[in-house]
N, C-alpha and C. Protein backbone atom coordinates (compact mmCIF):
# COMPACT_ATOMS: atom_id res chain seq x y z
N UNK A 1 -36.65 -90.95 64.94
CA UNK A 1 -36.50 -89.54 65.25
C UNK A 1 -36.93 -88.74 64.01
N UNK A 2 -37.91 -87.79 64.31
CA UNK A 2 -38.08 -86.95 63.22
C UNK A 2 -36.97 -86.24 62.27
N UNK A 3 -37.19 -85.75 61.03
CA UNK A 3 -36.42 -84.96 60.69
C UNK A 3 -35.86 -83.75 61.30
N UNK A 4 -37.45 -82.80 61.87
CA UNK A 4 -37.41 -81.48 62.22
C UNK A 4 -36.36 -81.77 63.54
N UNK A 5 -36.43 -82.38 64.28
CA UNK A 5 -35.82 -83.07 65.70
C UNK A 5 -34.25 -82.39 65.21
N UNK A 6 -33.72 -83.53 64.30
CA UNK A 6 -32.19 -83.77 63.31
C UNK A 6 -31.88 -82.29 63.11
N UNK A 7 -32.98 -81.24 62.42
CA UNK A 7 -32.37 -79.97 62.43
C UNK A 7 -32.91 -78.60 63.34
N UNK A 8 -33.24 -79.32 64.51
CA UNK A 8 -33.06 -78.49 65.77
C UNK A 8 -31.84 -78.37 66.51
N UNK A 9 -31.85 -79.82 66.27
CA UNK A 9 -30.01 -80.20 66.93
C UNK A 9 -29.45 -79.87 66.02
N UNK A 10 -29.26 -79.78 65.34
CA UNK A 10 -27.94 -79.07 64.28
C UNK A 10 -27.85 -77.56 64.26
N UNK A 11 -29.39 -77.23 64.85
CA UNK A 11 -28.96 -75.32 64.85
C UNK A 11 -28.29 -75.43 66.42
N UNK A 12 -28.57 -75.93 67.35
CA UNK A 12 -28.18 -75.88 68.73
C UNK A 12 -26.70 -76.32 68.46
N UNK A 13 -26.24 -77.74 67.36
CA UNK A 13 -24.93 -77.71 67.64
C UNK A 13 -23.92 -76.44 66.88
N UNK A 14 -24.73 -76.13 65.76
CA UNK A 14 -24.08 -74.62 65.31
C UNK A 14 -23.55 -73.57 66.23
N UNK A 15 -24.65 -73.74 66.85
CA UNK A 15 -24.86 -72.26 68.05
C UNK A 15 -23.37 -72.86 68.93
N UNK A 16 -23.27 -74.24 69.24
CA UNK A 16 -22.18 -74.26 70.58
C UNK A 16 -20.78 -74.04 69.50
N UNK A 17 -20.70 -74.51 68.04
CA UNK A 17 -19.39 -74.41 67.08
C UNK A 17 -19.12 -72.61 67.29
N UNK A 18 -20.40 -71.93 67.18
CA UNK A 18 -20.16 -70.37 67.45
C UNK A 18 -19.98 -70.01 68.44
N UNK A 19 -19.53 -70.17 69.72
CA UNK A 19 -18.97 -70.27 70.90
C UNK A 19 -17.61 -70.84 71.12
N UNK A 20 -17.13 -71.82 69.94
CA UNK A 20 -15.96 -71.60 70.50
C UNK A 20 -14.41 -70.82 70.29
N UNK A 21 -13.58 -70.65 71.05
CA UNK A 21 -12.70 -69.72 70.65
C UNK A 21 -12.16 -69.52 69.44
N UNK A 22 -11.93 -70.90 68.61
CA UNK A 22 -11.65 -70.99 67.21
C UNK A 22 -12.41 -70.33 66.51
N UNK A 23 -13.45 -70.05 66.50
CA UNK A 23 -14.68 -69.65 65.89
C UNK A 23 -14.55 -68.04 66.02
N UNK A 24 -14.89 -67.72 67.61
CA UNK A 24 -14.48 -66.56 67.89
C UNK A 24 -13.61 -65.61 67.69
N UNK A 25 -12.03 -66.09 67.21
CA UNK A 25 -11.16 -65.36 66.70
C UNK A 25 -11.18 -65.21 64.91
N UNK A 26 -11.59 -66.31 64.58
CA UNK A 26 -11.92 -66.31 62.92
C UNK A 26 -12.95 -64.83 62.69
N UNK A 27 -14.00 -64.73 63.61
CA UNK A 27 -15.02 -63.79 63.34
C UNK A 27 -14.08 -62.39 64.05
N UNK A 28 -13.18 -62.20 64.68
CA UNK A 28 -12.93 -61.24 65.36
C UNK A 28 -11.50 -60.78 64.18
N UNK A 29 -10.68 -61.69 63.55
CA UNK A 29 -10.09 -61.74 62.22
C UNK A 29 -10.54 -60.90 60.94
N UNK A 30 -11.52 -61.25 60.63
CA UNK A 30 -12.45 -61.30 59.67
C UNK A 30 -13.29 -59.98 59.83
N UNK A 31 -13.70 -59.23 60.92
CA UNK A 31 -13.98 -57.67 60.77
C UNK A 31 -12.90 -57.12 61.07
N UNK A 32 -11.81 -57.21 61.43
CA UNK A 32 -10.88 -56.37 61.59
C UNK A 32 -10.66 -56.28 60.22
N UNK A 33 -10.38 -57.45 59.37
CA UNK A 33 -9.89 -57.22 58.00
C UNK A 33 -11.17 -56.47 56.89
N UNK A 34 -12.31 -56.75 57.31
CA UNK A 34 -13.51 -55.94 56.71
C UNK A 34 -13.27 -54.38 57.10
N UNK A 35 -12.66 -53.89 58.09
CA UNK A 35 -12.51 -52.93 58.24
C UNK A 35 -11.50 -51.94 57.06
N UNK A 36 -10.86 -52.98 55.98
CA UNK A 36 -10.44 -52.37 54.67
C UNK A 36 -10.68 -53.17 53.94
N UNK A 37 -11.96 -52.77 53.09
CA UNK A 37 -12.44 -53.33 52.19
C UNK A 37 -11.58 -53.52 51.09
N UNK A 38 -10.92 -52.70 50.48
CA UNK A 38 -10.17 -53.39 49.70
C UNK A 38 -9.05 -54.10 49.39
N UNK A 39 -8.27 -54.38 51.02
CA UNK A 39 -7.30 -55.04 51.38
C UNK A 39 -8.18 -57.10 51.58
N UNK A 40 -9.26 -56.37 52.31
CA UNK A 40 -10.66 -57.78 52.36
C UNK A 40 -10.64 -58.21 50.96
N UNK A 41 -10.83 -57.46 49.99
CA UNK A 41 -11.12 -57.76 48.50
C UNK A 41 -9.97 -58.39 47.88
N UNK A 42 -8.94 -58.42 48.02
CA UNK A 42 -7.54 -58.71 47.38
C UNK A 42 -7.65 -60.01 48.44
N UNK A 43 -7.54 -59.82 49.63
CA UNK A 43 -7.81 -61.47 50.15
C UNK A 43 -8.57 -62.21 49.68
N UNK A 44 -9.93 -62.32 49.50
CA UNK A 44 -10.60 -62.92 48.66
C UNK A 44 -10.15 -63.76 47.30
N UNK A 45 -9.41 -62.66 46.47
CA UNK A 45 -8.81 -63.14 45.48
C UNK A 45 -7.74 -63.82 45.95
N UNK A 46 -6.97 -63.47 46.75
CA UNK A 46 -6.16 -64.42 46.99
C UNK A 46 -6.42 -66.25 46.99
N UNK A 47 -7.61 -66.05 48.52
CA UNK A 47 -8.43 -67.00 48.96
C UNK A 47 -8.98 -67.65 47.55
N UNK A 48 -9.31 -67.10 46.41
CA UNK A 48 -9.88 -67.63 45.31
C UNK A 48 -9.17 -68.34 44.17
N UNK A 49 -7.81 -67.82 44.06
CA UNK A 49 -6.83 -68.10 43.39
C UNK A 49 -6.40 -69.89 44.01
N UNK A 50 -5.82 -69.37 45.62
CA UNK A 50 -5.64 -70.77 46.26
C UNK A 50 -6.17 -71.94 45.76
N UNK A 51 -7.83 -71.84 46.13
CA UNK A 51 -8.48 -72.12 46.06
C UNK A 51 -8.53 -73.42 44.40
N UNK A 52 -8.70 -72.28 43.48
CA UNK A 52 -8.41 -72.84 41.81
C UNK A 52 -7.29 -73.60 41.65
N UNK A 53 -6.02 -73.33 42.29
CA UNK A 53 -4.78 -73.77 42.05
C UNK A 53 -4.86 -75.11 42.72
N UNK A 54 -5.73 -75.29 43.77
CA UNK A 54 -5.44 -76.92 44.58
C UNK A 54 -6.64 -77.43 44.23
N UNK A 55 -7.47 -77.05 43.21
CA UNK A 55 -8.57 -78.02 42.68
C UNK A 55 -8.15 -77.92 40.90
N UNK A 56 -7.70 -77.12 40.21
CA UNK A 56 -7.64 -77.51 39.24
C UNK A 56 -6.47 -78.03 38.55
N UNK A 57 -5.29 -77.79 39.07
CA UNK A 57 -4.14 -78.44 38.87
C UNK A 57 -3.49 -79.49 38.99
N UNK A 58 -2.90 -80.39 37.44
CA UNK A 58 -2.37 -81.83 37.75
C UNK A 58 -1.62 -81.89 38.76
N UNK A 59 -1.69 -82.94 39.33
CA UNK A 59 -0.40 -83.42 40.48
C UNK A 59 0.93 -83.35 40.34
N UNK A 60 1.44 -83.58 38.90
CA UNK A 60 2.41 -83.59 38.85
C UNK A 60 2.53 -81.93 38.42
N UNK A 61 2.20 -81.07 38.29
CA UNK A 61 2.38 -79.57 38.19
C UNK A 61 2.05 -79.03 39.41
N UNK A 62 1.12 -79.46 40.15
CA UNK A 62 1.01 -78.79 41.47
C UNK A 62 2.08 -78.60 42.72
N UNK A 63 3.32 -79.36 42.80
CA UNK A 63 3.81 -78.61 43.41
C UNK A 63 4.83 -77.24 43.52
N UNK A 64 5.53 -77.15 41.53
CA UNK A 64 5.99 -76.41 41.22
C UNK A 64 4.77 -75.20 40.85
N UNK A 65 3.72 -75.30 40.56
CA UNK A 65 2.32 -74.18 40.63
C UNK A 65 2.62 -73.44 42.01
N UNK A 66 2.06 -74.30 43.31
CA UNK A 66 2.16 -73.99 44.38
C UNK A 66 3.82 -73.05 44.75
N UNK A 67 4.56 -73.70 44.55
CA UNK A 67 5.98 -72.78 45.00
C UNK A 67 5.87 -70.99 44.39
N UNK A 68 5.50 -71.02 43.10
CA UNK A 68 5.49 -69.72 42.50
C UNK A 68 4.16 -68.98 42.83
N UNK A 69 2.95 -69.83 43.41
CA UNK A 69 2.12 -69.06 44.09
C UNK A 69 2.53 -68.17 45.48
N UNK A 70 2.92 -69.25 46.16
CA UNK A 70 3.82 -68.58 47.72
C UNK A 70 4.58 -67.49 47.58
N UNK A 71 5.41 -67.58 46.05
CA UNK A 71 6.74 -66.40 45.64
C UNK A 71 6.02 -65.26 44.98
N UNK A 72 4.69 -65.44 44.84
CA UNK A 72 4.01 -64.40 44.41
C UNK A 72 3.43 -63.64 45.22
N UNK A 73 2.99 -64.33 45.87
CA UNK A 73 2.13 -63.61 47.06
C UNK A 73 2.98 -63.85 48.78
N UNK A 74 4.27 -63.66 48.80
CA UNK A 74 4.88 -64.07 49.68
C UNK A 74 4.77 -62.69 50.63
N UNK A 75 5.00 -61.14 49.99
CA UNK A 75 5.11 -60.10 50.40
C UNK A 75 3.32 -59.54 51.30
N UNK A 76 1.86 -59.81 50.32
CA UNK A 76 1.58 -59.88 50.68
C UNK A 76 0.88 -60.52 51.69
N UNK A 77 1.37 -61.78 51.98
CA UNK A 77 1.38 -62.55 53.28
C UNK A 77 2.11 -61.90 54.61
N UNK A 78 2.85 -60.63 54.33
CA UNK A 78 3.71 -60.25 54.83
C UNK A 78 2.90 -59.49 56.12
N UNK A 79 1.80 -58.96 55.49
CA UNK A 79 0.82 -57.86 56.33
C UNK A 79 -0.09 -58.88 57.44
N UNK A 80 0.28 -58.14 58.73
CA UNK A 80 -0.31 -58.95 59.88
C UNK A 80 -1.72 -59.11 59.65
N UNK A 81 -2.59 -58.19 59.49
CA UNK A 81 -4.11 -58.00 58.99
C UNK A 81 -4.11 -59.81 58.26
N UNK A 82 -3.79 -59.46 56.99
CA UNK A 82 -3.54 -60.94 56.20
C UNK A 82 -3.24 -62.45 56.72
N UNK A 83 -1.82 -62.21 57.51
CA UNK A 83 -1.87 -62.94 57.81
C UNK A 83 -2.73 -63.91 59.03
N UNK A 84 -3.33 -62.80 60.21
CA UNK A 84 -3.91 -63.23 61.09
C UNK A 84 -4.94 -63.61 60.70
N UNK A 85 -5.66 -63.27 59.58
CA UNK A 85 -7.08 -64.16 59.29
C UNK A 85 -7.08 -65.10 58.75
N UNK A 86 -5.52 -65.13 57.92
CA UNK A 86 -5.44 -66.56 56.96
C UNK A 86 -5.25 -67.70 58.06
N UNK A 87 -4.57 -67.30 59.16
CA UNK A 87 -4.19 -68.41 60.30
C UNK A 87 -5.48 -68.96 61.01
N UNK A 88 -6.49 -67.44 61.42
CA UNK A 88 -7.32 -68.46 61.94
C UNK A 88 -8.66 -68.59 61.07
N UNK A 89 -8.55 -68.59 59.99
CA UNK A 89 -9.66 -69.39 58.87
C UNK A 89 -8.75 -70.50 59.07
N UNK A 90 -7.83 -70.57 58.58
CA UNK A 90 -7.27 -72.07 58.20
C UNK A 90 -8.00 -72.98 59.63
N UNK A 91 -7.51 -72.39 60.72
CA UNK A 91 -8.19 -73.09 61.95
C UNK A 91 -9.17 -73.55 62.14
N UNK A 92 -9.98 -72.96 62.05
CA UNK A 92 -11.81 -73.11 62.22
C UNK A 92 -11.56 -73.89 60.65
N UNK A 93 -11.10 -73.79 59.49
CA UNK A 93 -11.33 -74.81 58.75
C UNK A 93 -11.22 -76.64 59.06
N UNK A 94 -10.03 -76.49 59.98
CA UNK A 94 -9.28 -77.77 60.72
C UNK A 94 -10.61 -78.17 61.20
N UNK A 95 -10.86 -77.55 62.52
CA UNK A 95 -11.91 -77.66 63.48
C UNK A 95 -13.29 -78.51 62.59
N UNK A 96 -13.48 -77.44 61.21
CA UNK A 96 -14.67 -78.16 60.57
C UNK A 96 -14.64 -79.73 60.23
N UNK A 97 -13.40 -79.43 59.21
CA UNK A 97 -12.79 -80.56 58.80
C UNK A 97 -12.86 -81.87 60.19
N UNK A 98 -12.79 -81.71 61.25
CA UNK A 98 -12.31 -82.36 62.15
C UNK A 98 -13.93 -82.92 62.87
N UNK A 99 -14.79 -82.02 62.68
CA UNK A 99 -16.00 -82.49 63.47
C UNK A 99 -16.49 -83.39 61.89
N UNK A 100 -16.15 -82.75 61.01
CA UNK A 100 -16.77 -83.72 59.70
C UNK A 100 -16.32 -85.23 60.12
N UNK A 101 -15.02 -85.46 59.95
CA UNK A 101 -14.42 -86.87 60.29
C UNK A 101 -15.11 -87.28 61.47
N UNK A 102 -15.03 -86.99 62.15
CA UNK A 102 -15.93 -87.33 63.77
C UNK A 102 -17.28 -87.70 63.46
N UNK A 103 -18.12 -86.72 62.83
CA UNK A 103 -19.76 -86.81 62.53
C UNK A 103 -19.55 -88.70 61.70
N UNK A 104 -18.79 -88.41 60.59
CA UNK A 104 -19.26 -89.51 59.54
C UNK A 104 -18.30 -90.71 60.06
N UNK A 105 -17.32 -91.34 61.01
CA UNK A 105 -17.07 -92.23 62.00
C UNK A 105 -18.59 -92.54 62.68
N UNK A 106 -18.72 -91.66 63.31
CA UNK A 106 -20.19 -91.73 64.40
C UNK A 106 -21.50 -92.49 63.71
N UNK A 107 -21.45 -92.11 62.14
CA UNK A 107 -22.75 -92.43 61.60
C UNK A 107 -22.40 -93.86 60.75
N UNK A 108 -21.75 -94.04 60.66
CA UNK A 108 -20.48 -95.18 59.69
C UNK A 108 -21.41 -95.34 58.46
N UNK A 109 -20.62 -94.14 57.95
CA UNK A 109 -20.88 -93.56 56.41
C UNK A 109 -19.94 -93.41 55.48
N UNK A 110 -19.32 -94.40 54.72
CA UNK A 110 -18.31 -94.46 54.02
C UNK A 110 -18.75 -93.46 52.61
């Protein structure tokens, strides 16, 4: 099978991942919260902070890190805007996460 073949099907399987409802509410999330840019902007940082804290932190500090992250940002988790996009990013992250495991089973690619 050609290459070009490999990434025809991968824009067609994109196109059906953007069809589904997981997908659909992440993007419907995600301009509502663009709709205040600088509430969007402080998520980000949030999202960025997370982010640093579960890749750069020892194990044995990461779960007392993590507790005072939550107690920091517990209030603004508080705002529905916030929270509804953090719920369904996390989702469509699952979903990714989930066709990844599936794809590399399928191809038996350790």
């Amino acid at each position: 099978m050609p290459d070009i073949q490999i990434e025809e099907e991968t824009k067609k399987f994109a196109a059906c991942i953007q069809q589904t409802d997981t997908y659909q509410e992440y993007r419907r999330q995600r301009e509502r919260l663009k709709k205040q840019p600088e509430l969007y902007e402080k998520v980000n940082e949030y999202r960025q902070k997370n982010f640093d804290l579960q890749n750069e932190t020892a194990s044995e500090e990461l779960f007392d890190r993590i507790e005072a992250f939550e107690r920091e940002y517990a209030k603004f988790r508080e705002n529905p805007l916030v929270e509804d996009f953090l719920r369904a990013e996390l989702s469509f992250c699952r979903m990714m996460q989930d066709i990844n495991v599936l794809l590399t089973a399928e191809i038996d690619f350790e």
